[in-house]
Protein backbone atom coordinates (compact mmCIF):
# COMPACT_ATOMS: atom_id res chain seq x y z
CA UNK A 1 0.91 4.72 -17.63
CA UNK A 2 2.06 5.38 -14.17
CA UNK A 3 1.21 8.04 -11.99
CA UNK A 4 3.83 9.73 -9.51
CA UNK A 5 2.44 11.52 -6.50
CA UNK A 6 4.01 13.50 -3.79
CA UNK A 7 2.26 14.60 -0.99
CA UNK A 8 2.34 17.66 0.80
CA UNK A 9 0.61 20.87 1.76
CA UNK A 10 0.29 23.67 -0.96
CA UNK A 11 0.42 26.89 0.83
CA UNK A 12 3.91 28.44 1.58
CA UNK A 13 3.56 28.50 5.28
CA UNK A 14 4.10 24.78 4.38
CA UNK A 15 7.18 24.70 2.28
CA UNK A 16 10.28 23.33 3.71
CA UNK A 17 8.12 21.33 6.64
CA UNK A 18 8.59 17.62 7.45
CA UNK A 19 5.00 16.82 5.76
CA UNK A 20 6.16 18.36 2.39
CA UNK A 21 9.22 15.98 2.03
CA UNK A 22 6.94 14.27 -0.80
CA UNK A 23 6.72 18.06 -2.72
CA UNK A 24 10.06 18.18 -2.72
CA UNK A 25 10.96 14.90 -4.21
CA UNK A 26 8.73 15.52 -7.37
CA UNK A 27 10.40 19.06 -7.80
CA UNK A 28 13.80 17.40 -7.45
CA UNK A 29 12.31 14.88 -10.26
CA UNK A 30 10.84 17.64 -12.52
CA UNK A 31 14.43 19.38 -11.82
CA UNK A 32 16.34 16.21 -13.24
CA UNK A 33 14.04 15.80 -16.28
CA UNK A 34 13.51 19.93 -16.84
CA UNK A 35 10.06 20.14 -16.79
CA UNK A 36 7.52 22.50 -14.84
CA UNK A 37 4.03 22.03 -13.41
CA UNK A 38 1.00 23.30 -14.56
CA UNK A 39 -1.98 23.55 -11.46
CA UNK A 40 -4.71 21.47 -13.21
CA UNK A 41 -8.35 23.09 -11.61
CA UNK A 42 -10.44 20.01 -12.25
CA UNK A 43 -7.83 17.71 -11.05
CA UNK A 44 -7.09 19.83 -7.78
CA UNK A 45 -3.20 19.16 -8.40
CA UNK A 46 0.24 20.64 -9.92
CA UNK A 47 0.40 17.93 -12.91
CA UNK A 48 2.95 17.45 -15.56
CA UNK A 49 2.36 14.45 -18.31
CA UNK A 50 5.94 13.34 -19.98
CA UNK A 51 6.88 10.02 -21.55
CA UNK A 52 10.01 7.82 -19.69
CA UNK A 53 10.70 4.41 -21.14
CA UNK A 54 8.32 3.95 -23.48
CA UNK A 55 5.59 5.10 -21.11
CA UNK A 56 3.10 7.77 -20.37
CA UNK A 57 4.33 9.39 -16.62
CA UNK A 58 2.33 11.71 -14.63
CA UNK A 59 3.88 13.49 -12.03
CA UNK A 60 1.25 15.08 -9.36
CA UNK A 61 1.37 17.64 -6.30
CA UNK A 62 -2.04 17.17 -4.84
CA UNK A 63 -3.08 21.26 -3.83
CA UNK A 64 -5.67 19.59 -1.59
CA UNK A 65 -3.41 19.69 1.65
CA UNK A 66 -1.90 16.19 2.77
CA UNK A 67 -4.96 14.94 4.93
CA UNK A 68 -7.57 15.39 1.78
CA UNK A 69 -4.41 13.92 -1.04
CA UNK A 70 -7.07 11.39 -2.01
CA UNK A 71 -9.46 13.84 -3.09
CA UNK A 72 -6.64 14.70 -6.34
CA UNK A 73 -5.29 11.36 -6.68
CA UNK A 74 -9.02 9.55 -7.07
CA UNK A 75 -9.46 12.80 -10.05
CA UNK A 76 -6.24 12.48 -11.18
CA UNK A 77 -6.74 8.38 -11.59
CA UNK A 78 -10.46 8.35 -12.65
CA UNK A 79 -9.39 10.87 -15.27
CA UNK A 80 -6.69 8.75 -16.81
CA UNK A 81 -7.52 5.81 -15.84
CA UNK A 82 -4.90 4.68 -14.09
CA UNK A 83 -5.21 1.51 -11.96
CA UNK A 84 -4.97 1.94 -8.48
CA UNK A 85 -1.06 -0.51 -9.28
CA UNK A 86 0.04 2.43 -11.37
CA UNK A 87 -0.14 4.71 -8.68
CA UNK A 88 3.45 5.36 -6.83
CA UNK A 89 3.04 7.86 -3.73
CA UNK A 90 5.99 9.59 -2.19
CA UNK A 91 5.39 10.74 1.22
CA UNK A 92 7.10 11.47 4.60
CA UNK A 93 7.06 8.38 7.26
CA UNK A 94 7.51 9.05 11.29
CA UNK A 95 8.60 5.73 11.56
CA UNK A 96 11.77 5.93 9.86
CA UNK A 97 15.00 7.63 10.70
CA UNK A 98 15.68 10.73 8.61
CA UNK A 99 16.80 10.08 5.26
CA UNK A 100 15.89 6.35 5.19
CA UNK A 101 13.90 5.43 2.05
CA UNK A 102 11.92 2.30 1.26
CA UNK A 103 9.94 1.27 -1.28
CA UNK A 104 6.65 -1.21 -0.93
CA UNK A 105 3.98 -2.12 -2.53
CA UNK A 106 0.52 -2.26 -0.81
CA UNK A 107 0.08 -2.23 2.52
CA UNK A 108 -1.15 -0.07 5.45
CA UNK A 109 -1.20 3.67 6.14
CA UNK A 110 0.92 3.26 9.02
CA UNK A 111 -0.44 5.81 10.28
CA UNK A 112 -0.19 8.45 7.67
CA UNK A 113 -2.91 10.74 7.38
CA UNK A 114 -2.88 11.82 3.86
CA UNK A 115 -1.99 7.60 2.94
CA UNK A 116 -5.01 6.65 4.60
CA UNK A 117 -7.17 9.50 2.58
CA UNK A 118 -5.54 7.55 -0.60
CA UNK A 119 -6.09 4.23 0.50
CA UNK A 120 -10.06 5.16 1.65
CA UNK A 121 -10.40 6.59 -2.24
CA UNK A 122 -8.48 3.98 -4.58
CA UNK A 123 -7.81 1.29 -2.62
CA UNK A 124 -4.40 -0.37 -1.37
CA UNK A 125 -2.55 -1.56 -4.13
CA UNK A 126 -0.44 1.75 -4.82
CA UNK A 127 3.07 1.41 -4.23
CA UNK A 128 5.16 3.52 -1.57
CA UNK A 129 7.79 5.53 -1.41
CA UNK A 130 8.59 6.30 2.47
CA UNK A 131 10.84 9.08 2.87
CA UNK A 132 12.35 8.91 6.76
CA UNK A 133 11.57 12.04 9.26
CA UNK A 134 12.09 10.78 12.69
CA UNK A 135 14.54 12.65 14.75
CA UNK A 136 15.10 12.78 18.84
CA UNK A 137 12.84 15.69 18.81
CA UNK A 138 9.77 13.54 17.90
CA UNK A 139 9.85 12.32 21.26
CA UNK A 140 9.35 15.52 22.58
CA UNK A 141 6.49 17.22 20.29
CA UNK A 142 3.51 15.79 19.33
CA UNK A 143 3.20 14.33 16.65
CA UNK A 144 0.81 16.82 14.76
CA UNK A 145 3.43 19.26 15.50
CA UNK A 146 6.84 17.87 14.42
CA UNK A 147 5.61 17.10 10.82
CA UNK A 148 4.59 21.06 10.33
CA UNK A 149 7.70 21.73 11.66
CA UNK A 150 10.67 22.97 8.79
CA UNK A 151 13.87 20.63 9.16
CA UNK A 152 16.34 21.53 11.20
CA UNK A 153 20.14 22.99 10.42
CA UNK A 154 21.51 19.81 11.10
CA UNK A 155 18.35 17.56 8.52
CA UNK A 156 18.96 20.91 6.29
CA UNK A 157 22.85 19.78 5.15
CA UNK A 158 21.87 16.67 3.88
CA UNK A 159 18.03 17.20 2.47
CA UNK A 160 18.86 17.86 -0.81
CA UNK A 161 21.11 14.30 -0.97
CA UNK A 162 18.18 12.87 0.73
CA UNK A 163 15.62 14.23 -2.36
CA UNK A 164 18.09 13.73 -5.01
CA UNK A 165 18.32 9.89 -3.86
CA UNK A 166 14.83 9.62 -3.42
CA UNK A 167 13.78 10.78 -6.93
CA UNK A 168 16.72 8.90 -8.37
CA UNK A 169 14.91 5.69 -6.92
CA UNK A 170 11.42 6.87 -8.53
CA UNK A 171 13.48 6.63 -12.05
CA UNK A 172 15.31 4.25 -11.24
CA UNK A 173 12.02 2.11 -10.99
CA UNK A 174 10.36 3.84 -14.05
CA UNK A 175 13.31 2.83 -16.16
CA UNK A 176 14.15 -0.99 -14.75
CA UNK A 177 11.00 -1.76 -12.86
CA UNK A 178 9.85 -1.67 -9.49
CA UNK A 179 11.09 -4.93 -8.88
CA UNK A 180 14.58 -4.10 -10.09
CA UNK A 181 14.89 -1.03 -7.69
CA UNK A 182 17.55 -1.53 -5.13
CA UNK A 183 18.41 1.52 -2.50
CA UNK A 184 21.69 2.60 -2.41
């Protein structure tokens, strides 16, 4: 059983921002496999359950804004026990140029507000998938700031290649394993 996050904030004065890159790589997954989300109450997220490969998937949009994600994942986790190795989390990274993706397992926050909110609740051992938001204008707004901020004209042409690629890689490693994922 694996369990696919992405994190992001859940009110619409948030869609389309930097910090909601992770939203928007689940709906491009749910989009490829044709599925919708269901807001789960008790599990403070957007959830679908499907099988891929042989395997139980759940695919998560924590609705407990990005700083707080580890409130929904720890519920989420605890209520299918899913081991804290299980647990893939997409999210934006400041660190990387826009539209670079990488993939690790374990680690820090580096920095990441709503990864360190994980990391406090399950530990870790989850795997990361760091989608790439830094642009020139990071130097010039803090840092608060630029995530809230929607993408620009220029990020907006190729975001959708950028999502598409990303959720492809989630699949990718659901189908062939983690190990066997190689960015393109």
């Amino acid at each position: 059983m694996k369990l696919i996050v992405g994190i992001g904030n859940p009110e619409t004065e948030y869609a389309g921002t930097r910090h909601n890159i992770g939203f928007q790589v689940i709906d491009e997954i749910c989009k490829t496999i044709k599925v919708t989300m269901k807001f789960e109450k008790k599990l403070k997220a957007d959830i679908y359950v499907t099988m891929r490969a042989g395997e139980t998937i759940i695919l998560a949009k924590p609705q407990t804004f990005v700083n707080l994600s580890g409130d929904s994942v720890v519920k989420i986790a605890n209520f299918y026990k899913i081991h804290p190795t299980d647990i893939w989390v997409i999210s934006d990274d400041l660190a990387l140029d826009f539209g670079t993706i990488r993939v690790r397992v374990g680690g820090s926050s580096g920095g990441h507000n709503g990864l360190k909110d994980i990391i406090s609740k399950v530990g870790a051992d989850f795997t990361r998938f760091r989608v790439g938001i830094k642009n020139s204008m990071l130097e010039k707004v803090p840092t608060e700031k630029f995530v809230l901020q929607k993408f620009n004209k220029e990020e907006l042409t190729s975001l959708e290649g950028i999502c598409l690629k990303a959720s492809e890689l989630v699949l990718e490693s659901l189908d062939n394993g983690i190990e066997h994922t190689s960015i393109k």
